[in-house]
N, C-alpha and C. Protein backbone atom coordinates (compact mmCIF):
# COMPACT_ATOMS: atom_id res chain seq x y z
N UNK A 1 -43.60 15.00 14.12
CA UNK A 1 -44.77 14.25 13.77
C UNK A 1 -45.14 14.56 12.32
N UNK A 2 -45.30 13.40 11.50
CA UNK A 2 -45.62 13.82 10.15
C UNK A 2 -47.21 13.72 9.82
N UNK A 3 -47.47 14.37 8.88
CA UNK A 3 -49.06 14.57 9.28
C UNK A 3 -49.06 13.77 7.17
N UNK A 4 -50.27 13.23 7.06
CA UNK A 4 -50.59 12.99 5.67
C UNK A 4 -51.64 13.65 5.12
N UNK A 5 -51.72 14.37 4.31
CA UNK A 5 -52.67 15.32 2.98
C UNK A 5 -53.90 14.10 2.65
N UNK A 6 -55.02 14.69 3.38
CA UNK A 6 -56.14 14.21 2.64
C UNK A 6 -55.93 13.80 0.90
N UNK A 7 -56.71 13.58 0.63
CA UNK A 7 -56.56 12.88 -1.10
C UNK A 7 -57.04 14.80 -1.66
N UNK A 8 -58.51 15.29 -1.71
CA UNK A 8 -58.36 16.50 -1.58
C UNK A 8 -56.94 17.37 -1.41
N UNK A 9 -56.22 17.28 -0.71
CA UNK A 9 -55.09 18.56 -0.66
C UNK A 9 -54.13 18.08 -1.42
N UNK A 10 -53.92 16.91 -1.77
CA UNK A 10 -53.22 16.32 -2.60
C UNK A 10 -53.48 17.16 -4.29
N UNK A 11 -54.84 16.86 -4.68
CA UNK A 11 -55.40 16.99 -6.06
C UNK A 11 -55.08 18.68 -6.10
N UNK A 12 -55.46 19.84 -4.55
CA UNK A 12 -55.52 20.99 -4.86
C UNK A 12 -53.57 21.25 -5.11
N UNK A 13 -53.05 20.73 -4.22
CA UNK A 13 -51.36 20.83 -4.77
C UNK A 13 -51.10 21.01 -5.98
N UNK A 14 -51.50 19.92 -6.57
CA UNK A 14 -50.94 19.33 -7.95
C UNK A 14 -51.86 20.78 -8.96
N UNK A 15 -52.97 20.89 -8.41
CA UNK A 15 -53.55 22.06 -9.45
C UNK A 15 -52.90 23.37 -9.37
N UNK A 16 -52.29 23.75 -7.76
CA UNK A 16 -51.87 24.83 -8.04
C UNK A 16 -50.18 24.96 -8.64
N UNK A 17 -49.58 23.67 -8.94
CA UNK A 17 -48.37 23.72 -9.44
C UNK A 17 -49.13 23.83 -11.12
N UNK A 18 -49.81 22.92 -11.31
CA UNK A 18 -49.94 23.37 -12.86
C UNK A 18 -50.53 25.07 -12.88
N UNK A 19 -51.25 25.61 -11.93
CA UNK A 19 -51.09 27.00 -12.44
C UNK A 19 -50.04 27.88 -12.29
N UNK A 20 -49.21 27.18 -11.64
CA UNK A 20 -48.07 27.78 -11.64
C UNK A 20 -47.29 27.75 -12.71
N UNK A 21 -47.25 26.53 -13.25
CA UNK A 21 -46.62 26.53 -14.90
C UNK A 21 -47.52 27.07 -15.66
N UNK A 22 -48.21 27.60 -15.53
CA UNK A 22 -49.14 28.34 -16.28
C UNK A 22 -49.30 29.82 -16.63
N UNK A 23 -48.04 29.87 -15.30
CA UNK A 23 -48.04 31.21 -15.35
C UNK A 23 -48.45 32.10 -14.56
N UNK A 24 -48.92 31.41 -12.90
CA UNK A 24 -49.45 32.10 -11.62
C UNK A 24 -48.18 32.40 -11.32
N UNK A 25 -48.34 33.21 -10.60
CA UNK A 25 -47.31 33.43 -9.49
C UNK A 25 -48.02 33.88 -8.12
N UNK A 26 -47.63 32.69 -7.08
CA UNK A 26 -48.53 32.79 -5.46
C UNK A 26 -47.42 33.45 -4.56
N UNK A 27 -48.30 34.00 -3.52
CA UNK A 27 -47.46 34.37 -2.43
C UNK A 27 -48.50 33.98 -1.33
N UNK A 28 -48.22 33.90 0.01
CA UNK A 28 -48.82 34.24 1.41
C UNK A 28 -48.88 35.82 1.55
N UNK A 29 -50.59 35.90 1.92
CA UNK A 29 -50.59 36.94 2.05
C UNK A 29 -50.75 37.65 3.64
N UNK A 30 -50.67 36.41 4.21
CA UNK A 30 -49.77 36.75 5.77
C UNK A 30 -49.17 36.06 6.13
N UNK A 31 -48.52 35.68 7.69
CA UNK A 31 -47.81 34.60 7.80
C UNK A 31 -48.56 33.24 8.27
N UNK A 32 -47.94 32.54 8.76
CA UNK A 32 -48.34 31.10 8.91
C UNK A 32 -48.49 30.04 7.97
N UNK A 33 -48.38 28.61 7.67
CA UNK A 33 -48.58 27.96 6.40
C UNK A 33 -49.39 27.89 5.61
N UNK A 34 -50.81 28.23 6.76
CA UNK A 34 -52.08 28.09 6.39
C UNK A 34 -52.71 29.40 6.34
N UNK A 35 -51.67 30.29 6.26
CA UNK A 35 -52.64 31.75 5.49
C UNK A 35 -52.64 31.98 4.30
N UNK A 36 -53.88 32.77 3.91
CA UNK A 36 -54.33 32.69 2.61
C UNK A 36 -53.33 32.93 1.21
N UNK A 37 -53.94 32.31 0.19
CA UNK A 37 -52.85 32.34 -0.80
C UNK A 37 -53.31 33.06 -1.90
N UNK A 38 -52.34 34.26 -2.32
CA UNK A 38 -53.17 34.14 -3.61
C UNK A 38 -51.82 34.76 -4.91
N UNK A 39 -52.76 34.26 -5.97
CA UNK A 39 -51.60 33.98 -7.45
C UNK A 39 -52.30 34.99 -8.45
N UNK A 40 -51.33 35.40 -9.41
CA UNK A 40 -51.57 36.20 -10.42
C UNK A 40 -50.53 36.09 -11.52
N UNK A 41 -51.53 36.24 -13.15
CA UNK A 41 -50.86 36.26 -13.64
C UNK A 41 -51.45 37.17 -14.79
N UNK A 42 -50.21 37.80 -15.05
CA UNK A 42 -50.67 39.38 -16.32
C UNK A 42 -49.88 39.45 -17.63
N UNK A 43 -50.56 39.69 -18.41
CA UNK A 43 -50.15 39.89 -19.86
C UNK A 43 -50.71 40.76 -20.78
N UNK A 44 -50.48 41.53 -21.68
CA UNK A 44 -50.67 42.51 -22.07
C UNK A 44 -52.96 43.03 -22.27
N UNK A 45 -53.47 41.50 -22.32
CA UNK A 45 -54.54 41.90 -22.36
C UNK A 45 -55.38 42.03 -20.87
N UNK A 46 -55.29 40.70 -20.38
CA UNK A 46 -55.82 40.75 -19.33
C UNK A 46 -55.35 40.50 -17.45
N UNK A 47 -55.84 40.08 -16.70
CA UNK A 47 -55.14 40.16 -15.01
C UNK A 47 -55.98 39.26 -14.57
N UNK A 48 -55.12 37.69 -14.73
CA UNK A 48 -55.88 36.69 -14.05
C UNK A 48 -55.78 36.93 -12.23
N UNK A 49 -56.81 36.73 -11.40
CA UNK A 49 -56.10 35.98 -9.70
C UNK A 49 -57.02 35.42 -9.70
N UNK A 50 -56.24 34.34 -8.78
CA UNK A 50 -56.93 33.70 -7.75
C UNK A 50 -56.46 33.92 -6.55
N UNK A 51 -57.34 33.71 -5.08
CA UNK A 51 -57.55 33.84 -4.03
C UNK A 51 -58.14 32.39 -3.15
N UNK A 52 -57.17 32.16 -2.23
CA UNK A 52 -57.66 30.91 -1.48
C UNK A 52 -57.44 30.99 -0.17
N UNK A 53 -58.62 31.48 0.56
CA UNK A 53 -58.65 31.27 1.63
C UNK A 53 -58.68 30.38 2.81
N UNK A 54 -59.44 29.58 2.68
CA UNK A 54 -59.40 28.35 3.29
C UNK A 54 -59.57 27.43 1.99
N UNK A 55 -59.29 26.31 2.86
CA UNK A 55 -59.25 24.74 1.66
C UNK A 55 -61.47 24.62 0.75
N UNK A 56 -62.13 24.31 2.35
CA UNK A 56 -63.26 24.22 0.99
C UNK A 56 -64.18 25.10 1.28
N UNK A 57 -63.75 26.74 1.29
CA UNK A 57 -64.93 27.79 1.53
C UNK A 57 -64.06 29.29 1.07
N UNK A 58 -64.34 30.09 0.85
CA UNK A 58 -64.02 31.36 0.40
C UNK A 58 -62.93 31.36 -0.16
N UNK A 59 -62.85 30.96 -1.62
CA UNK A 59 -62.12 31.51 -2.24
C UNK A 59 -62.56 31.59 -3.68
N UNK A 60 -62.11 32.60 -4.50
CA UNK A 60 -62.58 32.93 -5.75
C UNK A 60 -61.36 33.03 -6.03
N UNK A 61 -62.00 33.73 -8.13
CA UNK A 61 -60.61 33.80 -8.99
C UNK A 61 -61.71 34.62 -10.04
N UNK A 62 -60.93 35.99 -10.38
CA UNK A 62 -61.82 35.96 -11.48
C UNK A 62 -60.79 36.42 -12.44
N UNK A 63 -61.22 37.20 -13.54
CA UNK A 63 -59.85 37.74 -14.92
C UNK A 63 -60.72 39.39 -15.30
N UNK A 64 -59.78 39.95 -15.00
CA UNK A 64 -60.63 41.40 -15.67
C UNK A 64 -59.45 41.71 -16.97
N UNK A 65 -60.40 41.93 -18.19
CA UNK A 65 -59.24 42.65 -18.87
C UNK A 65 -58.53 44.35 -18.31
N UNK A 66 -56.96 44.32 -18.89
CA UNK A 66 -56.33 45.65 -18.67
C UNK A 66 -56.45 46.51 -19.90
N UNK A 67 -57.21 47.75 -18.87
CA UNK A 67 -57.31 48.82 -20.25
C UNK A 67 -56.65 50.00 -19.47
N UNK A 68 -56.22 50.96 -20.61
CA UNK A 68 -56.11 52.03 -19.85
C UNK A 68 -56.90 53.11 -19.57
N UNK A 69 -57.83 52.67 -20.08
CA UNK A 69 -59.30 53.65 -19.77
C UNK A 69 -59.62 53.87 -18.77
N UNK A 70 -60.35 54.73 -18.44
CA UNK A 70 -61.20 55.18 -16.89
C UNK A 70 -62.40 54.65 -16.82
N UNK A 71 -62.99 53.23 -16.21
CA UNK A 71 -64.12 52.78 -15.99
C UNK A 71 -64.23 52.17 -14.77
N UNK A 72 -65.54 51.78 -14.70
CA UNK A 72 -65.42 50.87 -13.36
C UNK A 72 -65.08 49.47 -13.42
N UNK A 73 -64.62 49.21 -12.09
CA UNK A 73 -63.54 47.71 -12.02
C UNK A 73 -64.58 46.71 -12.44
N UNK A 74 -66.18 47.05 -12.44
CA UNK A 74 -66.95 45.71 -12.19
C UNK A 74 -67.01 45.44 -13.78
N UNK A 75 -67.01 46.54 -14.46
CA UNK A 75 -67.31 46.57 -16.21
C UNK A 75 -65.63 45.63 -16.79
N UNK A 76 -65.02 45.38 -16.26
CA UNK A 76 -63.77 44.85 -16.34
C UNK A 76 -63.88 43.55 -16.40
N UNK A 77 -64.57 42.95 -15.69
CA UNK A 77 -64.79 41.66 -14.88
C UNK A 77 -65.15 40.97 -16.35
N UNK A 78 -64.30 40.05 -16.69
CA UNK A 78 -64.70 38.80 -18.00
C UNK A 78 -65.10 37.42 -17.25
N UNK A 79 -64.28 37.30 -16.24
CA UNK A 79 -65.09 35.75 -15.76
C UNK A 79 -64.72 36.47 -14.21
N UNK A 80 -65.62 34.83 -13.49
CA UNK A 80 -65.41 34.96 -12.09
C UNK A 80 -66.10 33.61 -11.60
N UNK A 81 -65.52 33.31 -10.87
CA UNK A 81 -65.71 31.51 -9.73
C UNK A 81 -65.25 32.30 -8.69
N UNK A 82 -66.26 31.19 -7.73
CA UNK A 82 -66.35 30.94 -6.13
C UNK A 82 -66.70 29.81 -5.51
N UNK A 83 -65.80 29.83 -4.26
CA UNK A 83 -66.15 28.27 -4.23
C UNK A 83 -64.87 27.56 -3.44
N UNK A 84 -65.01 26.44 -3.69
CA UNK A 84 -63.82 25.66 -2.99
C UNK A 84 -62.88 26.06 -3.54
N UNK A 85 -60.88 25.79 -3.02
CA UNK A 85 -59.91 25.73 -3.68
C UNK A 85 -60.50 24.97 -4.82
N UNK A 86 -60.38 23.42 -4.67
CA UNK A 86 -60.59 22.60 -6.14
C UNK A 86 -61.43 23.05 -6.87
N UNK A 87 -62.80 23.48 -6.78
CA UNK A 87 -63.86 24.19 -7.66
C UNK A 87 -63.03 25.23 -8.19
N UNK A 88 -62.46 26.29 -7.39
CA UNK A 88 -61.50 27.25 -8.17
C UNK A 88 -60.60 27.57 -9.20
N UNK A 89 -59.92 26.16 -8.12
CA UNK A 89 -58.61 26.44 -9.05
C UNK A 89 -58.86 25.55 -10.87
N UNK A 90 -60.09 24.33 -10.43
CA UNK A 90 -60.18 23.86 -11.36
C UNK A 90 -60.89 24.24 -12.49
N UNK A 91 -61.57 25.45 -12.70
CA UNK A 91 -62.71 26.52 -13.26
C UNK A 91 -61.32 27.08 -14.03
N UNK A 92 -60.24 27.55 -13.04
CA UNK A 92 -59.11 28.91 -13.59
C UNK A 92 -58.54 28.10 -14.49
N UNK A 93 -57.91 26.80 -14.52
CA UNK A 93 -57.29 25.87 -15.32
C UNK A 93 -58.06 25.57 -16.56
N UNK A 94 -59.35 25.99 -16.60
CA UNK A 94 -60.10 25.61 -17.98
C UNK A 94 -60.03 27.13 -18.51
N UNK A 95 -59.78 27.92 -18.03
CA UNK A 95 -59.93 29.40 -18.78
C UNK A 95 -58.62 29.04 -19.97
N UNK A 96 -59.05 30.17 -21.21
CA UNK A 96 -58.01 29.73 -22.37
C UNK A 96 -56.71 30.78 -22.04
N UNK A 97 -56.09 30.44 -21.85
CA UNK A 97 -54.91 31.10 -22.08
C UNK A 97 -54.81 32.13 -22.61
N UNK A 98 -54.54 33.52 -22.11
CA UNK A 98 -54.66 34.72 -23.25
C UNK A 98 -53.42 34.73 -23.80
């Protein structure tokens, strides 16, 4: 039985392939199709993720820069979204490129 993608899961697809050329890299972080996803991507300054739990409720993304200092994780924190996949992923896609 073939099932068809709301217009929604359609738009969140296509966003998470462009963060993928962007430089995410996703995994499942358990099994099943529909367990949560989440992507990262690191470069010498900072540690983008995102996190998607369900389609339109709990998931965030934020970017902490990498130091090698001893501080706390929250003093790290440069941005942060919550919110739907699309609210998410589409917030992470406007961040500038480090």
């Amino acid at each position: 039985m073939e099932t068809t993608d709301s217009p929604d899961v359609v738009i969140a697809k296509r966003l998470l392939d462009h963060a993928r050329l962007g430089g995410f890299i996703f995994q499942r972080i358990a099994s099943g199709e529909d367990a949560p996803l989440v992507g990262y991507r690191l470069n010498e300054d900072c540690v983008d993720l995102i996190h998607i739990e369900g389609f339109s409720r709990d998931c965030f993304a934020w970017r902490k820069r990498a130091t090698s200092l001893i501080v706390s994780q929250d003093s790290l924190a440069q941005r942060r979204v919550e919110g739907s996949a699309l609210e998410v992923l589409n917030d992470v896609l406007s961040w500038e490129r480090p």
